[in-house]
Protein backbone atom coordinates (compact mmCIF):
# COMPACT_ATOMS: atom_id res chain seq x y z
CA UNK A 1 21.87 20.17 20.62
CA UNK A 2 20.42 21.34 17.43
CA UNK A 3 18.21 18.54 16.88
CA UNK A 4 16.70 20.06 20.27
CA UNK A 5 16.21 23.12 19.26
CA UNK A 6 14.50 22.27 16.16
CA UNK A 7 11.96 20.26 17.85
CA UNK A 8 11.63 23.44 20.55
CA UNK A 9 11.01 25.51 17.38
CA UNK A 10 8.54 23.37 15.40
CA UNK A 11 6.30 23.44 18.71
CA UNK A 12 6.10 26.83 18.92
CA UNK A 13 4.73 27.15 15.07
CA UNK A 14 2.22 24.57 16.70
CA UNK A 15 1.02 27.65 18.90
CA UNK A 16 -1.04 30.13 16.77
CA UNK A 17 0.41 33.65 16.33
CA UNK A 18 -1.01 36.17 19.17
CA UNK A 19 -1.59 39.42 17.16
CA UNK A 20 -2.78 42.49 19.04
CA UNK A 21 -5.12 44.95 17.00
CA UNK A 22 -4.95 48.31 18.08
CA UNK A 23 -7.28 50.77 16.48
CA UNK A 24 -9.85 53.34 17.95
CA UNK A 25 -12.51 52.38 16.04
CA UNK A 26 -14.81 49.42 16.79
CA UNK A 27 -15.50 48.36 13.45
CA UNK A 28 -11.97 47.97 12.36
CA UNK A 29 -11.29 46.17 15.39
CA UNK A 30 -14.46 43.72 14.95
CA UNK A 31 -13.32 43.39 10.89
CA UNK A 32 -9.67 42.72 11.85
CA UNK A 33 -10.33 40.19 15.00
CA UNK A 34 -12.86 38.16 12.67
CA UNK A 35 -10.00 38.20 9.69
CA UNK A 36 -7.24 37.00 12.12
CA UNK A 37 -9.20 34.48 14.11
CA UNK A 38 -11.13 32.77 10.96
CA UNK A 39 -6.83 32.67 9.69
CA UNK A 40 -6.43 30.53 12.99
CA UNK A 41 -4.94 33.39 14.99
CA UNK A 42 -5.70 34.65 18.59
CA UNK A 43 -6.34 38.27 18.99
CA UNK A 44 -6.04 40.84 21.46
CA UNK A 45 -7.95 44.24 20.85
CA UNK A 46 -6.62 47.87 22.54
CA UNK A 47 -9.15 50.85 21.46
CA UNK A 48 -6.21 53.20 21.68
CA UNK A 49 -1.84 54.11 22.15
CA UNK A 50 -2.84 54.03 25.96
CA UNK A 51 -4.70 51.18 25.84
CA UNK A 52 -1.92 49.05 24.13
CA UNK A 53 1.05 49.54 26.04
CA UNK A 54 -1.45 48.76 29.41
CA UNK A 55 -1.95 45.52 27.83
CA UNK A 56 1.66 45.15 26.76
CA UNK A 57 2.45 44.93 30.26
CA UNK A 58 0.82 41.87 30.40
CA UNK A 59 1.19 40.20 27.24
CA UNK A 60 3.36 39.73 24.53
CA UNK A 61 1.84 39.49 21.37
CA UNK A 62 3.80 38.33 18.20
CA UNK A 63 2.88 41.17 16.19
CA UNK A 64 1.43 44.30 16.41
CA UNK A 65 -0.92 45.89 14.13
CA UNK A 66 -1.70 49.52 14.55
CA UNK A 67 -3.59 52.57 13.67
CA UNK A 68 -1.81 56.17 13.82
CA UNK A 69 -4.41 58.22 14.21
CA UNK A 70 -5.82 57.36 17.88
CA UNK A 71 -6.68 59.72 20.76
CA UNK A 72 -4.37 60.12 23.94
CA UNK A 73 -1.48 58.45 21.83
CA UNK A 74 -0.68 57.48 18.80
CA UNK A 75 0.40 54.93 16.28
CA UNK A 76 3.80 56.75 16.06
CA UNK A 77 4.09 57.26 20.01
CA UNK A 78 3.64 53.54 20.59
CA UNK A 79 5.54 52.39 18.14
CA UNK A 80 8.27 54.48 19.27
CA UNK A 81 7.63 52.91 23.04
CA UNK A 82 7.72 49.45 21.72
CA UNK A 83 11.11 50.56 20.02
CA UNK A 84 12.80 51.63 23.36
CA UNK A 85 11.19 48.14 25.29
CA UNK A 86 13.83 46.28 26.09
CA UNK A 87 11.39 43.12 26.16
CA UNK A 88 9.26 44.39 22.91
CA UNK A 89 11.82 45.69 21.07
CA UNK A 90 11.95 43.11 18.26
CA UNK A 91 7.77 42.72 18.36
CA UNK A 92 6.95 42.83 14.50
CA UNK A 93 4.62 45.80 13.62
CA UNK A 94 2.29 46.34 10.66
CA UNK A 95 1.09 49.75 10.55
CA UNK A 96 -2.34 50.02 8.81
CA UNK A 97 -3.18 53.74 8.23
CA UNK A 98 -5.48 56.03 5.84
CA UNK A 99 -2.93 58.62 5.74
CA UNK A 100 -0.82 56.81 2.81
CA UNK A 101 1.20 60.32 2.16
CA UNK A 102 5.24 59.52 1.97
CA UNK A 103 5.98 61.84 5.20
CA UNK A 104 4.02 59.57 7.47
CA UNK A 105 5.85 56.60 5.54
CA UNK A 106 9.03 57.58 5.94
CA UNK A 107 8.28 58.78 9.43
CA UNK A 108 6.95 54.98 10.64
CA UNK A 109 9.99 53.26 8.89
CA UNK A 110 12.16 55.61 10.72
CA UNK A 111 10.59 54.47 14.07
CA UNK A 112 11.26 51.27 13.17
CA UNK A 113 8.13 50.07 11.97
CA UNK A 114 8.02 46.59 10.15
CA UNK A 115 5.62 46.85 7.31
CA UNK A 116 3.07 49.70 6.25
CA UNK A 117 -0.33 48.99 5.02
CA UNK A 118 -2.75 51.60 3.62
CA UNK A 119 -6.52 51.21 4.70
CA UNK A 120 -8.70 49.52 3.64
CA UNK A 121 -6.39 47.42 3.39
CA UNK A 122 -6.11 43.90 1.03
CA UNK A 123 -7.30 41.00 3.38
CA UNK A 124 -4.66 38.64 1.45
CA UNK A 125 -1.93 41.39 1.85
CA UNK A 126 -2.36 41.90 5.34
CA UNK A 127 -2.13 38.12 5.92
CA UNK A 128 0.97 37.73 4.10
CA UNK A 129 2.54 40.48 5.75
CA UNK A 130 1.57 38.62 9.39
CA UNK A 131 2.71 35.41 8.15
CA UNK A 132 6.44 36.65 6.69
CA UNK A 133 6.73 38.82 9.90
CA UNK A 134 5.54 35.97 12.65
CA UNK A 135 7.94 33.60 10.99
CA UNK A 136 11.33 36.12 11.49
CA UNK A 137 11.71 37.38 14.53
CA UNK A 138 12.07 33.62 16.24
C-alpha cells in the first residue's frame, strides 16, 4: 500500500502549486502573478478579504498569500476565516505586509499565520517560503 501512495504523491508534485494572491492593489497583484507564473505556478488574484473567501468557495488554492491592509476585510479577518474552515484550515499562508512592527507580527502568528514577509518583499525569499510551505501540508 505504500508503494501506492508514493506514486499518488509524486503525481501531485507533477501538478504546479495553485497560489492565490490577495492584495488590493493592482500592481502588487500584476508583480506577484508574473513572479509566480514565470516560477511555473498558477495563480488566482482576489482585490480584497471579501473577494478571497468568494473565491475560496470555489477553489482551493495551496497557499495563500495576503495583504493586511485591504478594504471591507482584512488580512487578519481572512486569515482568521481560513483558520475556523474546516476544509481550509491547514491552507499555508504567507502574509506579505508593509506594516513590519512586532504587534502586527505577533498578532498574524497568533491567527495562525504560516510565514510573514515584509514588503517589498525579496523575490528569492518569497519563493522559498512557497516552496517549503507547498511541500508540508501534503
Amino acid at each position: 500500500a505504500l508503494r501506492q501512495e508514493m506514486a499518488a504523491s509524486e503525481s501531485e508534485q507533477q501538478r504546479p502549486p495553485l497560489v492565490m494572491v490577495v492584495d488590493d492593489s493592482v500592481t502588487v497583484r500584476k508583480v506577484t502573478t508574473r513572479l509566480l507564473e514565470r516560477n511555473g505556478m498558477n495563480v488566482l488574484t482576489a482585490k480584497d478579504g471579501v473577494d478571497a473567501i468568494a473565491q475560496l468557495q470555489e477553489h482551493r488554492p495551496d497557499i495563500l498569500l495576503l495583504d493586511i491592509e485591504m478594504p471591507r476585510m482584512d488580512g487578519f479577518e481572512v486569515a482568521t476565516l481560513v483558520r475556523h474552515d474546516e476544509r481550509l484550515g491547514n491552507l499555508p499562508i504567507i502574509m506579505i505586509t508593509s506594516r513590519t512592527g512586532e504587534k502586527h507580527r505577533e498578532r498574524a502568528l497568533g491567527i495562525g499565520v504560516n510565514q510573514y514577509l515584509g514588503k517589498p518583499y525579496q523575490e528569492t525569499e518569497l519563493l522559498e517560503a512557497i516552496q517549503s510551505l507547498v511541500g508540508q501540508h501534503e
